[in-house]
C-alpha atoms as a PDB file:
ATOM      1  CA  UNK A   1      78.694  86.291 104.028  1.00  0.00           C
ATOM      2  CA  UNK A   2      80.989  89.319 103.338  1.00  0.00           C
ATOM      3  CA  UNK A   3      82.050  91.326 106.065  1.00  0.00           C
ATOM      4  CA  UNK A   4      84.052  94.247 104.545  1.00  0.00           C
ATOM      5  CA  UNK A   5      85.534  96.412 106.975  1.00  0.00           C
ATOM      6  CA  UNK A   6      87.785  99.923 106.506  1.00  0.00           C
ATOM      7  CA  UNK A   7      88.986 101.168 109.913  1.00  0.00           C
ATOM      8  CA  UNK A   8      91.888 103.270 111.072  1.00  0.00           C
ATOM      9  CA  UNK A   9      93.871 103.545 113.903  1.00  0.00           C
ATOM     10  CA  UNK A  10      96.463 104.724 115.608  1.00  0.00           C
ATOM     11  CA  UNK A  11      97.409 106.528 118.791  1.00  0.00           C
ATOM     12  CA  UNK A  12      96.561 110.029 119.489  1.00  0.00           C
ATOM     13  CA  UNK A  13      99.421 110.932 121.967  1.00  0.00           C
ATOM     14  CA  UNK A  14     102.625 109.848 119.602  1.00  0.00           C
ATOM     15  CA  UNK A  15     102.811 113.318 117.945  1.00  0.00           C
ATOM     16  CA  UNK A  16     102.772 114.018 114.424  1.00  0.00           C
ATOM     17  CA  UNK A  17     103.515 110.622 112.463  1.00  0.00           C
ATOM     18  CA  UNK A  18     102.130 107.401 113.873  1.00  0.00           C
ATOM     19  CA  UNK A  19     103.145 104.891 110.946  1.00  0.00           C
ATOM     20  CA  UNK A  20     105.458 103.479 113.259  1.00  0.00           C
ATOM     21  CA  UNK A  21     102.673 102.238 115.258  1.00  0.00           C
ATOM     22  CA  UNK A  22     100.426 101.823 112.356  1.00  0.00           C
ATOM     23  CA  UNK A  23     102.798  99.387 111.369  1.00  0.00           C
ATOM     24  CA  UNK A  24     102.643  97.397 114.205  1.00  0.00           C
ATOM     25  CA  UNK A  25      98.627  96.505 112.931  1.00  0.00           C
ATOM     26  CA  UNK A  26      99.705  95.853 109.655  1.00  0.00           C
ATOM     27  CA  UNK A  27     102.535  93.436 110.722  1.00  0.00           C
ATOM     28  CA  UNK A  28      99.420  92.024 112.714  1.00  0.00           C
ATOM     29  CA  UNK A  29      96.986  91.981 110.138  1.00  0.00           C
ATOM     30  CA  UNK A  30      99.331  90.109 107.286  1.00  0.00           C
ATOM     31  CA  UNK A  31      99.958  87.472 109.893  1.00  0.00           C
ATOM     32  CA  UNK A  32      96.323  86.613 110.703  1.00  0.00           C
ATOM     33  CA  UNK A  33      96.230  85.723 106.428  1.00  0.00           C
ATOM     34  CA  UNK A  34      93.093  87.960 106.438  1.00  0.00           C
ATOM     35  CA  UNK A  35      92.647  89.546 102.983  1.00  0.00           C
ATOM     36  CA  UNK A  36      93.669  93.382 103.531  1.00  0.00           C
ATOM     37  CA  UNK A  37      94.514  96.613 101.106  1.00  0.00           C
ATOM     38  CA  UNK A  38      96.426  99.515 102.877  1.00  0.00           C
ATOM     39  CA  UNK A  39      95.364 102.655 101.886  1.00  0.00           C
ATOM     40  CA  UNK A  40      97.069 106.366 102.372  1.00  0.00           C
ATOM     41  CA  UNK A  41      94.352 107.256 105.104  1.00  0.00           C
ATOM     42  CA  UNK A  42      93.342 103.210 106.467  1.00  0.00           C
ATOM     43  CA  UNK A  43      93.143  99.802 105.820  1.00  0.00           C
ATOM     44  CA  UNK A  44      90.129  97.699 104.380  1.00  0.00           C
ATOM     45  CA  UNK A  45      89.916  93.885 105.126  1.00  0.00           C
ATOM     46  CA  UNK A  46      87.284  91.352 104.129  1.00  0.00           C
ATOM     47  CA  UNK A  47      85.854  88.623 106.900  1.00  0.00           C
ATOM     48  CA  UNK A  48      83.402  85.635 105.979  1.00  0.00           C
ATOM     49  CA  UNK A  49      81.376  86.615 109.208  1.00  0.00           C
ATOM     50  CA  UNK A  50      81.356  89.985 111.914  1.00  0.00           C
ATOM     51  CA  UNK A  51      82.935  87.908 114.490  1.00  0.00           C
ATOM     52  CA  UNK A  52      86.097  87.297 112.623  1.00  0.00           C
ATOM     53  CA  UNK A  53      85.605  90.805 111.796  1.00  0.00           C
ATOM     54  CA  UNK A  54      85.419  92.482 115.168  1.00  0.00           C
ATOM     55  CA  UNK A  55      88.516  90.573 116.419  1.00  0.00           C
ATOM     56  CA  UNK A  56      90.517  92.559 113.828  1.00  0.00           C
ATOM     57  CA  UNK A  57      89.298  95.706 115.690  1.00  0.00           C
ATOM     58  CA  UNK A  58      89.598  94.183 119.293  1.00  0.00           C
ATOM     59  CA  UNK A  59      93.548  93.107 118.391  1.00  0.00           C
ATOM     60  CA  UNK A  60      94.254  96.167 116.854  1.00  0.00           C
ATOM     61  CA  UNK A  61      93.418  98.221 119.792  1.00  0.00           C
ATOM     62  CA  UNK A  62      95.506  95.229 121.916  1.00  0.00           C
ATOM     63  CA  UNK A  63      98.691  95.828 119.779  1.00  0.00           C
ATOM     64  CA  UNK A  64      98.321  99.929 120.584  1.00  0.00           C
ATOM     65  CA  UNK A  65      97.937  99.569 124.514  1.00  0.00           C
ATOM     66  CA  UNK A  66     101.141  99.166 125.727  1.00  0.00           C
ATOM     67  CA  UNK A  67     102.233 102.474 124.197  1.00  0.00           C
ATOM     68  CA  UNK A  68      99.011 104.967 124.271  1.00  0.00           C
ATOM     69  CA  UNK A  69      97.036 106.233 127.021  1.00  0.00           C
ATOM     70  CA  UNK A  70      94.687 107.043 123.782  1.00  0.00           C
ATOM     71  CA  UNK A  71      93.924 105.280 120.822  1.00  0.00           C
ATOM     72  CA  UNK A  72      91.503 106.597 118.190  1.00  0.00           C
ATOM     73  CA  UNK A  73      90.035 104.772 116.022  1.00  0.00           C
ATOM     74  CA  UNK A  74      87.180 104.935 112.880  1.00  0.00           C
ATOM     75  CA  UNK A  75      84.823 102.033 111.438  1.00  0.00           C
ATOM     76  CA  UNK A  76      83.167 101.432 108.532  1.00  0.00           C
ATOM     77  CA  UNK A  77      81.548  97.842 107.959  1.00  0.00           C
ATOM     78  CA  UNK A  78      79.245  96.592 105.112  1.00  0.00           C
ATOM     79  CA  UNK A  79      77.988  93.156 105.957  1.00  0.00           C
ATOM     80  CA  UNK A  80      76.386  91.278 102.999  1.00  0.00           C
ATOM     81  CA  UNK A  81      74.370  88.152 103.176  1.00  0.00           C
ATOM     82  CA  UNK A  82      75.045  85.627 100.094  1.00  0.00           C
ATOM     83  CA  UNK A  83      78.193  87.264  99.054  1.00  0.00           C
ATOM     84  CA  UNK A  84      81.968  86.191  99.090  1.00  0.00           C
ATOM     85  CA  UNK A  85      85.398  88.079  97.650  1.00  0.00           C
ATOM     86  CA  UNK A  86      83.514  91.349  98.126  1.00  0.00           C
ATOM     87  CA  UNK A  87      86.995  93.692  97.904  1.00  0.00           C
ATOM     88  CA  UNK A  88      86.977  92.575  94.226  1.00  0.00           C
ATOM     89  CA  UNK A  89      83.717  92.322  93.224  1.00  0.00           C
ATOM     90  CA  UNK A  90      82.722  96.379  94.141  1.00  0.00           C
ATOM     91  CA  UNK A  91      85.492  97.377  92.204  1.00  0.00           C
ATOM     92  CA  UNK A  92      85.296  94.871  89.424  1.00  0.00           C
ATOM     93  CA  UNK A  93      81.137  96.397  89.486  1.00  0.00           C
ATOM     94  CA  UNK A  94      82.529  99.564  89.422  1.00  0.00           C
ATOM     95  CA  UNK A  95      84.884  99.537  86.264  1.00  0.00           C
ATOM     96  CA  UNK A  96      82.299  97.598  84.382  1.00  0.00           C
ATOM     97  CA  UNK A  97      79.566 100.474  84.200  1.00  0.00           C
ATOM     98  CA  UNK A  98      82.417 102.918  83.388  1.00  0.00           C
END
């Protein structure tokens, strides 16, 4: 199973930048050795099943709490059955029917 996820967040009460907390996922993220790509406007990670894949989500939010009174947050997931290394393969799809 793929679980491909691209989410952002970040808290809503830090003013106009929030990389610095951004960060703080990231530095999360690259220690959990889950395959990720930062992008300018969120990150996209691949899980083998939703449960690995929600936890992402759930310790994002737990690495914002101490500073926010509000976090917001957007989800995309596309969960495929019989698929692995899904990141590559959509792109590699992609460049082959150009």
């Amino acid at each position: 199973m793929s679980v491909l996820v691209e989410f952002a967040m970040f808290p809503t009460d830090k003013g106009e930048s929030v990389s610095e907390y951004v960060s703080k996922i990231i530095k999360m993220i690259d220690k959990s050795g889950v395959k990720y790509e930062l992008t300018p406007m969120g990150t996209v990670y691949e899980c083998d099943d939703i449960k690995d894949a929600l936890s992402i989500i759930e310790e994002s939010y737990r690495v914002l709490e101490p500073f926010s009174n509000r976090v917001y947050s957007t989800i995309k997931m596309d969960i495929r059955k019989n698929r692995k290394d899904a990141m590559k393969k959509k792109i590699e799809s992609i460049k082959s029917k150009m």
